[in-house]
Protein backbone atom coordinates (compact mmCIF):
# COMPACT_ATOMS: atom_id res chain seq x y z
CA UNK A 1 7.37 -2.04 28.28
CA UNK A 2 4.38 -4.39 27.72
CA UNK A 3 4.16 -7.42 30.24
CA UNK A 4 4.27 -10.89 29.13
CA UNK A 5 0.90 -11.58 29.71
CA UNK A 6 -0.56 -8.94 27.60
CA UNK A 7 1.83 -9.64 24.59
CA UNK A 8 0.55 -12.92 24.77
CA UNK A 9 -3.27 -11.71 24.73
CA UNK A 10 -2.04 -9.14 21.49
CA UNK A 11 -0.75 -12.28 20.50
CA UNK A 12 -3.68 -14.39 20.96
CA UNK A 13 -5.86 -11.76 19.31
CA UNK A 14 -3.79 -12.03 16.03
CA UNK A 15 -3.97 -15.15 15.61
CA UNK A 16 -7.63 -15.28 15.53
CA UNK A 17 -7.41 -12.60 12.70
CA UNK A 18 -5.26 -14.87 11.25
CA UNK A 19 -7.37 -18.41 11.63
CA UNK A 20 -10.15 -15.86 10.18
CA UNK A 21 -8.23 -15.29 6.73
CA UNK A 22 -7.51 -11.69 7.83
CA UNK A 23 -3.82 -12.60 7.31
CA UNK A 24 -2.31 -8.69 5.58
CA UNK A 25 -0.66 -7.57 9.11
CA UNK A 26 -1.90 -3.54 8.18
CA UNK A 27 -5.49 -5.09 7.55
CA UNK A 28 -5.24 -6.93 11.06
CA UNK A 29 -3.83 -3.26 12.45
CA UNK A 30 -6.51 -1.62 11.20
CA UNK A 31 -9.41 -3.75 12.66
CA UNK A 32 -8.40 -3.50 15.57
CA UNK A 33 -8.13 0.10 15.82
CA UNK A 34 -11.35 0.14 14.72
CA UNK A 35 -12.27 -1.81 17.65
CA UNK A 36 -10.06 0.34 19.92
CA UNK A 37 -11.77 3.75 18.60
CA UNK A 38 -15.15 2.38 19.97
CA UNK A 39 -13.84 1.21 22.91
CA UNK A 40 -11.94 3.96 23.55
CA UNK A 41 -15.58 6.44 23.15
CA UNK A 42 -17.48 4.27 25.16
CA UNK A 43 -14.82 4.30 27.97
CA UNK A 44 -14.32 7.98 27.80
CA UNK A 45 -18.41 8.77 28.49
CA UNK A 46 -18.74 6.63 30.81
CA UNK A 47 -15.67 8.44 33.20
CA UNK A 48 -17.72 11.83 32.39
CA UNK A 49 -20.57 10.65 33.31
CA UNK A 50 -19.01 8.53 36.81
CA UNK A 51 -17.77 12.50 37.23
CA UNK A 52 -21.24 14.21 36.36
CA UNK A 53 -23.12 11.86 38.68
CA UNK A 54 -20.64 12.88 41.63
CA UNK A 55 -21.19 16.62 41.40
CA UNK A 56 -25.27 16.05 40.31
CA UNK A 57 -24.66 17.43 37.08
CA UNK A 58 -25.83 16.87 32.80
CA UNK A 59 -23.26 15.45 31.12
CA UNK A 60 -22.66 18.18 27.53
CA UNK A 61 -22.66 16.53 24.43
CA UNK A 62 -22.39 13.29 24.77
CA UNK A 63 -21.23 11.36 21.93
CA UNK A 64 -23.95 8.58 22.91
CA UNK A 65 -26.58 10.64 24.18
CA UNK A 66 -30.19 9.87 24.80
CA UNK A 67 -32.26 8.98 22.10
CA UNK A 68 -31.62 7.45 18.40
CA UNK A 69 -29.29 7.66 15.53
CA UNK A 70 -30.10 7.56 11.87
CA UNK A 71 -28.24 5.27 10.07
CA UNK A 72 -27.20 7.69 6.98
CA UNK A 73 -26.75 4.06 4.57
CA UNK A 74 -29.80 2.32 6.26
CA UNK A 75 -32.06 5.21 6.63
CA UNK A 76 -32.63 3.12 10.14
CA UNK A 77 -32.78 4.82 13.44
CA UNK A 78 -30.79 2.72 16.20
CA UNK A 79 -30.82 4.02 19.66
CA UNK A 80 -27.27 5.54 20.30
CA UNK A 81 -27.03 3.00 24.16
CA UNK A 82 -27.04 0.11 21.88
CA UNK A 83 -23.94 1.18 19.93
CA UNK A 84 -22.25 1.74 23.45
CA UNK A 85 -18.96 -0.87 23.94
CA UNK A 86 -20.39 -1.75 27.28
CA UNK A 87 -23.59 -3.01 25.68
CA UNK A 88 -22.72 -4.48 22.76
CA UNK A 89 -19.75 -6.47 23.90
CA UNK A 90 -22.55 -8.62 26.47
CA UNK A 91 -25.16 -9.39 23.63
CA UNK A 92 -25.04 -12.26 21.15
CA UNK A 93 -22.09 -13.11 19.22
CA UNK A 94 -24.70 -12.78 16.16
CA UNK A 95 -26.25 -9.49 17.42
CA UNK A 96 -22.58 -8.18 18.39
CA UNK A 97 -21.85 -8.55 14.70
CA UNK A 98 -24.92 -6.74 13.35
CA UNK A 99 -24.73 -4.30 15.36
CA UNK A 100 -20.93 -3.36 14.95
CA UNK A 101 -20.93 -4.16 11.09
CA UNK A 102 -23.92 -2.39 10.14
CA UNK A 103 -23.99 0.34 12.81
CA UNK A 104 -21.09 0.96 15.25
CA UNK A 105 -18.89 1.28 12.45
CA UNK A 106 -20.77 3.67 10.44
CA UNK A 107 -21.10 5.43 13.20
CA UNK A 108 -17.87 6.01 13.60
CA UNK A 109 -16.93 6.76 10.27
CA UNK A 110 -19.24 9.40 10.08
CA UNK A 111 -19.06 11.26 13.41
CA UNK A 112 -15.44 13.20 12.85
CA UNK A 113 -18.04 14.91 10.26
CA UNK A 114 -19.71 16.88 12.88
CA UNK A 115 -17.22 17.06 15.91
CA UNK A 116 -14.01 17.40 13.89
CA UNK A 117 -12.51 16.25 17.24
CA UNK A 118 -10.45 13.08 16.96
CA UNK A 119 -7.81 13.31 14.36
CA UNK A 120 -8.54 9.44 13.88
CA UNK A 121 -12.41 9.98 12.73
CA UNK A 122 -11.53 12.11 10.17
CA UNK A 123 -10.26 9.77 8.19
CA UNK A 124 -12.67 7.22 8.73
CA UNK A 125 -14.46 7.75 5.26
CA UNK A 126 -12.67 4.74 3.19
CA UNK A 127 -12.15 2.47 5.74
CA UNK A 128 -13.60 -0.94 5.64
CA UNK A 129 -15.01 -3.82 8.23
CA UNK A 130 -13.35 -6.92 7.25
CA UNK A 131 -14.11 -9.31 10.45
CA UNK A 132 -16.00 -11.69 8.55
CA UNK A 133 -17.99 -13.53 11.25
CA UNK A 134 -19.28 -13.45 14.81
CA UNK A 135 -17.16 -16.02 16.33
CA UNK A 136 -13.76 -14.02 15.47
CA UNK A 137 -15.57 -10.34 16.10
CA UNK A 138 -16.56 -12.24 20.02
CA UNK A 139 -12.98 -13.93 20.50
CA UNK A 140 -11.41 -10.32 19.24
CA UNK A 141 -13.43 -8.15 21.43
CA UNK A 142 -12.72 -10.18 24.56
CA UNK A 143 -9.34 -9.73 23.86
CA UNK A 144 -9.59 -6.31 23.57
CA UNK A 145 -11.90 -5.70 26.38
CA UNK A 146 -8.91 -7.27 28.90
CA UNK A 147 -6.97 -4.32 27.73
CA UNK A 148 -6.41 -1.29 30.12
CA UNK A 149 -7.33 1.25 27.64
CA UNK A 150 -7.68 4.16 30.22
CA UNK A 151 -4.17 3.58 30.72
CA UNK A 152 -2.48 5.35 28.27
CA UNK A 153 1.52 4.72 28.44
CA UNK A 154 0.12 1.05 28.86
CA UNK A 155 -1.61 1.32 25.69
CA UNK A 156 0.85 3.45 23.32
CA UNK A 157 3.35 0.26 24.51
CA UNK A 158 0.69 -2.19 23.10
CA UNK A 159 0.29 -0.13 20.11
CA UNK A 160 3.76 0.10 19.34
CA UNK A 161 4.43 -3.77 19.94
CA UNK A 162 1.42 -4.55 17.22
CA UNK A 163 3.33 -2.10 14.75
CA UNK A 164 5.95 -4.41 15.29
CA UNK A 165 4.17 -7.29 14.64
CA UNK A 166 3.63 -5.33 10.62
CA UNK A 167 6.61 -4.17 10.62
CA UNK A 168 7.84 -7.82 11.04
CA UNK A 169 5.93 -9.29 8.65
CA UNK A 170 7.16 -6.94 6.05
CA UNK A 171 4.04 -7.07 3.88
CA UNK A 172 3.18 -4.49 0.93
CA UNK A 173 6.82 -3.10 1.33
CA UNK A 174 5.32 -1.03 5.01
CA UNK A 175 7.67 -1.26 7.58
CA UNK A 176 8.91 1.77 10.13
CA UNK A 177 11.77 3.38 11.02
CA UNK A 178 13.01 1.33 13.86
CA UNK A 179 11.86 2.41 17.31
CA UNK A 180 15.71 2.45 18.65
CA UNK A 181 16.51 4.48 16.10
CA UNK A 182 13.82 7.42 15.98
CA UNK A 183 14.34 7.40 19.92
CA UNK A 184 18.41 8.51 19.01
CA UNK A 185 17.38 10.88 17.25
CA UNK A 186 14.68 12.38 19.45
CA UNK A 187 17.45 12.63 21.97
CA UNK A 188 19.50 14.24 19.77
CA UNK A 189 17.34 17.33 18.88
CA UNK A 190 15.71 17.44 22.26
CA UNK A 191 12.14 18.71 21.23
CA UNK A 192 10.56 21.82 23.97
CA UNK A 193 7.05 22.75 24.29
CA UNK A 194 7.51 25.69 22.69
CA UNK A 195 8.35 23.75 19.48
CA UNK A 196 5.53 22.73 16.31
CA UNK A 197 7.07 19.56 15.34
CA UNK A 198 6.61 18.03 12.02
CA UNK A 199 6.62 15.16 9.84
CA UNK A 200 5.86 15.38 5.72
CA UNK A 201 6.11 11.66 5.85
CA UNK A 202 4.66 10.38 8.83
CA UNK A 203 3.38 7.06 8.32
CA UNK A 204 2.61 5.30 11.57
CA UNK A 205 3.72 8.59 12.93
CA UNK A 206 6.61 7.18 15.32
CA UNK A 207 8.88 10.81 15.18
CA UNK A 208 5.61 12.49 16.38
CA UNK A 209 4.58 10.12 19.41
CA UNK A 210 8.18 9.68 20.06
CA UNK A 211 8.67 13.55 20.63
CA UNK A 212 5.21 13.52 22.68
CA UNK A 213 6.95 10.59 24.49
CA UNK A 214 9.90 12.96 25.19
CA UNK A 215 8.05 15.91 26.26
CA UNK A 216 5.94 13.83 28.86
CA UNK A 217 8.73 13.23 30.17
CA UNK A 218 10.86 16.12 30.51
CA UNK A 219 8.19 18.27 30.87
CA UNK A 220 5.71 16.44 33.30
CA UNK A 221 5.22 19.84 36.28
CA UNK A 222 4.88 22.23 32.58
CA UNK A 223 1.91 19.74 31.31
CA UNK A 224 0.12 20.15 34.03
CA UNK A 225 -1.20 23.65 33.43
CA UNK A 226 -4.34 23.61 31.16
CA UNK A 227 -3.54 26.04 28.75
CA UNK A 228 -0.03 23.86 28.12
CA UNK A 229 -2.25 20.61 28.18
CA UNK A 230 -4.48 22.03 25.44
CA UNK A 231 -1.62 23.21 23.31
CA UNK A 232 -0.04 19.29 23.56
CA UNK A 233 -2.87 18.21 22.91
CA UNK A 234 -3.82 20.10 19.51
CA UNK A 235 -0.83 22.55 18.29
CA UNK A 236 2.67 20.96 18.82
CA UNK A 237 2.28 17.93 16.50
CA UNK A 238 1.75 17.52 12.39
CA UNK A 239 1.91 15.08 10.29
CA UNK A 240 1.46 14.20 6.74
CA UNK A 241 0.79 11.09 4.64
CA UNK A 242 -0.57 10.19 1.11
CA UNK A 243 -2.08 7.18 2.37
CA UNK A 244 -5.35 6.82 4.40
CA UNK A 245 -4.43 3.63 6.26
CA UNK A 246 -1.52 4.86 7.43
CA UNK A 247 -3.51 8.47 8.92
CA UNK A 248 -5.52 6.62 10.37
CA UNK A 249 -3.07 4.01 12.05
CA UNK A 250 -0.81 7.08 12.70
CA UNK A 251 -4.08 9.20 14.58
CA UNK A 252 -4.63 5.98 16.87
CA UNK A 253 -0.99 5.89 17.69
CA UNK A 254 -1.28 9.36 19.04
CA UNK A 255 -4.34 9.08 20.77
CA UNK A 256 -3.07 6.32 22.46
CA UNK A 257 -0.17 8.19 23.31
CA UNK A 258 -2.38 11.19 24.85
CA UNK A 259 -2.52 13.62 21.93
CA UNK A 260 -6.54 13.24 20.38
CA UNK A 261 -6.20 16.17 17.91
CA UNK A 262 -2.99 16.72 16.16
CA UNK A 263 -2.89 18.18 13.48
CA UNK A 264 -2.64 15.17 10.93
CA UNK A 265 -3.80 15.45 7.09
CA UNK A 266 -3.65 13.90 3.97
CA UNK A 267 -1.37 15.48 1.92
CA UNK A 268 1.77 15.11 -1.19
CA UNK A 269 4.22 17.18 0.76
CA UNK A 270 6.39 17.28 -2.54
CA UNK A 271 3.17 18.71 -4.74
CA UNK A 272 2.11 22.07 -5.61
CA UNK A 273 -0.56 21.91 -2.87
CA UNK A 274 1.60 22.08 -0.38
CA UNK A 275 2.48 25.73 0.91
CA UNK A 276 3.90 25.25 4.16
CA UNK A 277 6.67 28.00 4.16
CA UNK A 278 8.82 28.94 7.36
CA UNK A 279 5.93 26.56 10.08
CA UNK A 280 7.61 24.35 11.97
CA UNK A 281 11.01 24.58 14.10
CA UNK A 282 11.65 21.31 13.93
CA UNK A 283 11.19 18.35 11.64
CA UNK A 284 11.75 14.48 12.10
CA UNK A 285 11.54 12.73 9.26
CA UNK A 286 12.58 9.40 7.25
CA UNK A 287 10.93 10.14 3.92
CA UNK A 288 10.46 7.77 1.29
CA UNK A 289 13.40 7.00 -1.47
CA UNK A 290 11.06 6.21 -4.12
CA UNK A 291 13.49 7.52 -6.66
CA UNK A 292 12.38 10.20 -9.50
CA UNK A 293 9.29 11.76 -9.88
CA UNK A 294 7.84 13.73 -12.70
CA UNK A 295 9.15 17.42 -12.16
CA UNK A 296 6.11 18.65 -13.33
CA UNK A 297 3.91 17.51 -10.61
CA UNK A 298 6.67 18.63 -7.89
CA UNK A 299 6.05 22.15 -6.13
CA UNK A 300 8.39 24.37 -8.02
CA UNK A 301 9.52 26.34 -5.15
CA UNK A 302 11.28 22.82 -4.07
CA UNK A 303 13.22 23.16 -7.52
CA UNK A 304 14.85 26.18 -6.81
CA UNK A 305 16.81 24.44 -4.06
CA UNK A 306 17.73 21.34 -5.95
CA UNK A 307 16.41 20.70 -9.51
CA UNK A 308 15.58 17.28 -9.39
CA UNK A 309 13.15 15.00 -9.80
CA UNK A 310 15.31 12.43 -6.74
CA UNK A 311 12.32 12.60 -3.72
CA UNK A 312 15.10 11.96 -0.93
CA UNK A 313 16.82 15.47 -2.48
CA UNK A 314 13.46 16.99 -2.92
CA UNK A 315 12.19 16.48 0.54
CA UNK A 316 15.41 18.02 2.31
CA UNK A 317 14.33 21.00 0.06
CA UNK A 318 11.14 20.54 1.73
CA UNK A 319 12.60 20.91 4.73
CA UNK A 320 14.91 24.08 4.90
CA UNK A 321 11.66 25.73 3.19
CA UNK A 322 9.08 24.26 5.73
CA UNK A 323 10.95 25.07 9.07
CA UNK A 324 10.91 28.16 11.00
CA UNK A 325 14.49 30.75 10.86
CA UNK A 326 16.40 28.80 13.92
CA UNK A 327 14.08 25.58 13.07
CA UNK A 328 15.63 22.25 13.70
CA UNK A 329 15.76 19.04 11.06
CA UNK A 330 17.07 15.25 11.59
CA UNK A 331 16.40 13.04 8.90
CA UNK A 332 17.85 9.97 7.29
CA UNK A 333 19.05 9.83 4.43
CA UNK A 334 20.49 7.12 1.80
CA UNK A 335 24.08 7.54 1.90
CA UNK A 336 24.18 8.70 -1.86
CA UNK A 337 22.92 12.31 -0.45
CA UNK A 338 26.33 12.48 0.91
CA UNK A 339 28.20 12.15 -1.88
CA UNK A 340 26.40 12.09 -4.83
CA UNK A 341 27.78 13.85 -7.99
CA UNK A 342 24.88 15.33 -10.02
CA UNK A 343 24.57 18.81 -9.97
CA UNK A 344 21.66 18.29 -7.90
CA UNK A 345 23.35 16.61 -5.26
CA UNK A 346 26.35 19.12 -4.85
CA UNK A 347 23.91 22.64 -4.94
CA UNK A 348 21.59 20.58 -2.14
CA UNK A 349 24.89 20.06 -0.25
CA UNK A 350 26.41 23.59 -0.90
CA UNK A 351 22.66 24.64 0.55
CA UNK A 352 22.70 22.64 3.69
CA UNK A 353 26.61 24.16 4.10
CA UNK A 354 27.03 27.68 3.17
CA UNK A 355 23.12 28.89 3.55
CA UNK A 356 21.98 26.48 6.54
CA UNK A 357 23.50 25.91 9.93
CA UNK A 358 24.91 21.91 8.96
CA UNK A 359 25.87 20.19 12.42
CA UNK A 360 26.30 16.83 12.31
CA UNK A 361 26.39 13.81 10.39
CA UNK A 362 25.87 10.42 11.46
CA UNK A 363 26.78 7.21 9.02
CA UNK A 364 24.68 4.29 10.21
CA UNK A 365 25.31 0.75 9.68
CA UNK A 366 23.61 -0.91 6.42
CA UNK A 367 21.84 -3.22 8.45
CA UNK A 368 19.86 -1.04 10.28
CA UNK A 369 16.98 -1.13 8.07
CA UNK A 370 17.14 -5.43 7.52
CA UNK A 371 15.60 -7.55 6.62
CA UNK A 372 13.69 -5.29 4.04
CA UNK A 373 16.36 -3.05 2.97
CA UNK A 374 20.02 -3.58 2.88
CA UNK A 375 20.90 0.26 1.69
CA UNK A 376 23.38 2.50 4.08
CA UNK A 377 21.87 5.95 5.43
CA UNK A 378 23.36 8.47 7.63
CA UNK A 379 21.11 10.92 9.86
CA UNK A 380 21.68 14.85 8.87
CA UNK A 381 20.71 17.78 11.55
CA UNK A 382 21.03 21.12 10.95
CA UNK A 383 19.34 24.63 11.88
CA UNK A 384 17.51 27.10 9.26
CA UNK A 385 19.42 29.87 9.05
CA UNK A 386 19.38 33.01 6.47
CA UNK A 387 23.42 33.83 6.66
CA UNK A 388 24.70 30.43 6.81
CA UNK A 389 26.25 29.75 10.31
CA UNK A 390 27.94 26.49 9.70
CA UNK A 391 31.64 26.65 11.46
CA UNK A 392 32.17 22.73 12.51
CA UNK A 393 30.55 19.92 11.26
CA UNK A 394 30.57 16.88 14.05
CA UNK A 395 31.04 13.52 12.06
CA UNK A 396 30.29 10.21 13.93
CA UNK A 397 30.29 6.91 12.47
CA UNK A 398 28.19 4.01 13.75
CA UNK A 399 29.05 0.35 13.76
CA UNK A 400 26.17 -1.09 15.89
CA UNK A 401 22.89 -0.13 17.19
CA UNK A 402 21.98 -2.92 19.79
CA UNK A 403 20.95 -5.67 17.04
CA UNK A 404 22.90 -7.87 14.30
CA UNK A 405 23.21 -6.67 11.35
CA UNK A 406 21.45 -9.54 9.08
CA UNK A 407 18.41 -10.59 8.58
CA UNK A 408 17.63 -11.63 11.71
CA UNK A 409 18.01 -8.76 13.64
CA UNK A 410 18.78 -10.19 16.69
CA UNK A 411 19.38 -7.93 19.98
CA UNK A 412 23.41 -7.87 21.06
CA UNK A 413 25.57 -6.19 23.05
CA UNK A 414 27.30 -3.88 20.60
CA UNK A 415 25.45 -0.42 20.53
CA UNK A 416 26.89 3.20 19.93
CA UNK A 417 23.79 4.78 20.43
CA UNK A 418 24.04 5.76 23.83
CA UNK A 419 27.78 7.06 22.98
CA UNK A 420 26.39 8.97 19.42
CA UNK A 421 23.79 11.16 22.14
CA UNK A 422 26.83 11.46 25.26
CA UNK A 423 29.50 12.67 22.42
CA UNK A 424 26.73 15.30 20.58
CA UNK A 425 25.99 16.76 23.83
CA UNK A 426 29.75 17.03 25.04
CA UNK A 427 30.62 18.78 21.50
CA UNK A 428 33.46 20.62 23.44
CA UNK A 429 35.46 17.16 23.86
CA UNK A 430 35.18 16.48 20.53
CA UNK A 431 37.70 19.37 19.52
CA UNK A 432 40.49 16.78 21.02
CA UNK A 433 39.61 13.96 19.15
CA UNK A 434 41.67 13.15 15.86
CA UNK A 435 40.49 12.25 12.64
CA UNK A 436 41.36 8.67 13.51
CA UNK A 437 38.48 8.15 15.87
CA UNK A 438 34.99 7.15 15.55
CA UNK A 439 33.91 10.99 16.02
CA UNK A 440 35.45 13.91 15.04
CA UNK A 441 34.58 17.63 14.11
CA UNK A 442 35.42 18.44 10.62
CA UNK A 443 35.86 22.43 9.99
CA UNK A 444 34.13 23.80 7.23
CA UNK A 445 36.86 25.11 4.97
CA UNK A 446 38.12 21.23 4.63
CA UNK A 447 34.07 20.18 3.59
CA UNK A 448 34.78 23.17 0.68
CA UNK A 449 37.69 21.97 -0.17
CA UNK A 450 36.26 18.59 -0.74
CA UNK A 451 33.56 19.73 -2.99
CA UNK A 452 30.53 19.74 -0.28
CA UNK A 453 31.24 15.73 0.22
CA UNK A 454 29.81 14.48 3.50
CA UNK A 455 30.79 11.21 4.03
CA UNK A 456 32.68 9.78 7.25
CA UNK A 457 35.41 8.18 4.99
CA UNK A 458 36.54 10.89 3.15
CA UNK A 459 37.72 13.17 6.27
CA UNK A 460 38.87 9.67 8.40
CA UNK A 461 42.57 9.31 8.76
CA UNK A 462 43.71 5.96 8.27
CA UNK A 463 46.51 4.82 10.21
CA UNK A 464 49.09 2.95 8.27
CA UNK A 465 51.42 0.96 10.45
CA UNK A 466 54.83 0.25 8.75
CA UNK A 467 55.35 -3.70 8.74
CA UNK A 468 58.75 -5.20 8.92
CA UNK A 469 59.02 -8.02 6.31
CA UNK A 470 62.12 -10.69 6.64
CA UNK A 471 65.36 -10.90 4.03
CA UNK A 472 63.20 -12.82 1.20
CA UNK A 473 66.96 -14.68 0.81
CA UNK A 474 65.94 -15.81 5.13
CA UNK A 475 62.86 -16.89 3.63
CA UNK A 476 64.49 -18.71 0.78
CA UNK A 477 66.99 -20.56 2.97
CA UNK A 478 64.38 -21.35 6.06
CA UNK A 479 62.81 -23.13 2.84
CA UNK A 480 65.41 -25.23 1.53
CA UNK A 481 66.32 -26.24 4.88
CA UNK A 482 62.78 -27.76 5.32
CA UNK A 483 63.39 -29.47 1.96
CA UNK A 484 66.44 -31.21 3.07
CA UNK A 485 63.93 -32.23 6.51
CA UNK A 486 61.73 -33.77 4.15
CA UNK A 487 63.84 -35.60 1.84
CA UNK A 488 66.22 -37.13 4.65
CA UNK A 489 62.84 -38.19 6.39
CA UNK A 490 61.51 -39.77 2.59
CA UNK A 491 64.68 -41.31 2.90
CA UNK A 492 64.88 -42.85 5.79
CA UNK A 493 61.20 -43.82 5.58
CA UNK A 494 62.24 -45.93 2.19
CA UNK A 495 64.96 -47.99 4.18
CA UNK A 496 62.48 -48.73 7.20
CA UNK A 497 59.93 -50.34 4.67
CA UNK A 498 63.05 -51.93 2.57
């Protein structure tokens, strides 16, 4: 967790985007990853070439070598030191702003075009430098420049608490999956090294740095080796958006994480272009509910599974046909999956039953997702299979996750979470519970029987206690007797007052 101190210099470096009239929070994100990216390649040559130095040798390739650059939209050369952080950041405030406006920046737009490198630089191309003057680029960069950036865990916390800060402010309907709740489900699938871990959706990418997160962890001796290092580092993790802001937010988030080149890309996971078939075992996701799309512009192998036009049926399509035989999936999904009616929503259900491996199903609270959305989800996991394979299905329903449930959002003591991951991974103790608990396996003859319906309520046994009610003709004479009270008290009220 970020320190006090340094939330209040994120803090501090906000609210000079703000005073600037760069007041859209994604806007503010992005300039400052801007600022972090050239920090970021400055810091990074100059601990090669502290290393070089010690064992007398050249640095190789440099990305600020000797020599000058040619500005491709100036047709200037500027020599590649003076675009360095450590240079720049001591000169003027007004030469600090030339020089990053009209150079730096370019620069960095343009040099994912010949190293291919950094996930981040490659989609550089649309961006655009919105600091408007040199007072707020000086004040910005000294806040940045107090910043650890060669400490990594430090920095993925920092980055995460300025996605809070957008996801807070709520603007242009962009907010993420709450950290507490991707963690949960990270948990619950328990991602290896072995795995190639996707997201269709990505976004800010929090299901891919969260599984990075998890695999630093639980795999620290394993990441040591080079050839494991290099895999982390450019194989395990892929992600996909439709928006350029959000790739590049996303890239930043996992090179501040550790991971420079995942394998992030533009792309409409739902459209034609998109032939990903059997890739990935295992998929985190919370895809967008953006309600019907145009069938025609929807890869038709998708409609085989589900013909619909309903994206949040379309990408669990997307899903059984992207992963791997044995692959893994949990994603959330708007409670209507569960027991929708439509043809479409029964054959996707009948899919994930009879064809897939279906093994749990969690109901969330409908706050979860406040103060921008009020809708109820659940969280679906289940293994690719070709022969089906599901036996049990492990229902759990959740009535807090660590915050209120309004607007606010306000942290209390009330969370299931850390009982939803004990319970999943003590399945065996779950055979014992009734259907009047908060978990409970469900077999899948009964989820047949009930036409492929998935939600908690409809396998929970309600308890009905029998309540004893008195003689109504009790009732009827406790009543009179306390009208007799009253009207001898009347009474002798009347005579007191004469």
């Amino acid at each position: 967790m970020i320190t006090g101190e340094i939330k209040n210099r994120i803090d501090q470096i906000w609210d000079v985007f703000y005073t600037a009239g760069v007041t859209n929070p994604i806007s503010v994100l992005e300039q400052m990853t801007y600022l972090f990216f050239m920090k970021m390649l400055d810091d990074k040559q100059r601990k090669e070439e502290a290393t070089a130095s010690i064992f007398g040798n050249r640095l190789k390739n440099p990305v600020f070598p000797e020599g000058n650059w040619l500005n491709p939209e100036t047709e200037k050369e500027v020599p590649y030191q003076d675009m360095r952080w450590s240079v720049f950041k001591n000169t003027s405030a007004d030469n600090m702003l030339r020089m990053v406006r009209d150079n730096v920046f370019v620069f960095i737009k343009h040099i994912g075009e010949s190293s291919g490198e950094s996930a981040y630089a490659r989609y550089m191309g649309s961006a655009i430098f919105l600091i408007p003057n040199a007072r707020t680029l000086q004040r910005v960069v000294d806040g940045i420049n107090a910043l650890d950036m060669n400490n990594r865990d430090a920095m993925g916390d920092v980055y995460e608490y300025i996605l809070g800060k957008m996801a807070a402010s709520g603007t242009n309907g962009q907010f993420r999956t709450p950290r507490h709740i991707i963690s949960m489900m990270v948990n619950l699938v328990r991602p290896t090294l072995d795995d190639a871990i996707c997201d269709p959706a990505m976004g800010s990418a929090g299901f891919i740095v969260e599984s990075a997160k998890y695999l630093r962890e639980h795999y620290e001796k394993q990441l040591l080796d080079p050839a494991t290092q290099k895999r982390y580092k450019t194989q395990i993790f892929h992600g996909f958006d439709t928006d350029q802001t959000m790739l590049r937010i996303g890239a930043m988030n996992m090179m501040l994480h550790g991971v420079d080149a995942p394998n992030i890309q533009w792309r409409d996971s739902l459209s034609g272009d998109n032939n990903d078939h059997q890739c990935y075992s295992l998929i985190l996701a919370n895809p967008p509910f953006a309600g019907s799309l145009d069938k025609e512009v929807v890869n038709k192998n998708l409609l085989t599974l589900t013909n619909t036009g309903k994206t949040e049926l379309l990408f669990l399509s997307l899903f059984i046909r992207s992963l791997a035989l044995g692959g893994r999936c949990a994603s959330i999904v708007p409670d209507g999956v569960l027991f929708g009616s439509s043809k479409a929503h029964k054959m996707l259900r009948q899919e994930l039953v009879d064809n897939q491996r279906l093994q749990a199903v969690i109901s969330m609270p409908s706050g979860v997702f406040k103060p921008y959305a009020g809708v109820s989800t659940a969280i679906l996991i289940f293994t690719k299979t070709d022969h089906g394979g599901t036996d049990k299905v492990w229902f759990y329903e959740m009535r807090a996750d660590g915050f209120s449930l309004d607007d606010k959002r306000s942290p209390v003591q009330e969370n299931d979470i850390p009982d939803v991951i004990a319970r999943w991974n003590n399945l065996a103790d779950e055979e014992n519970r009734s259907r009047k608990d908060q978990s409970f396996l469900v077999p899948v003859e009964d989820i047949r029987a009930n036409d492929y319906d998935l939600s908690f309520n409809k396998y929970k046994e309600i308890e009905r206690v029998a309540v004893q009610h008195e003689d109504p003709q009790t009732i009827l004479s406790r009543i009179e007797a306390l009208e007799n009270d009253i009207q001898t008290a009347l009474t002798n009220l009347k005579e007191i007052i004469g």
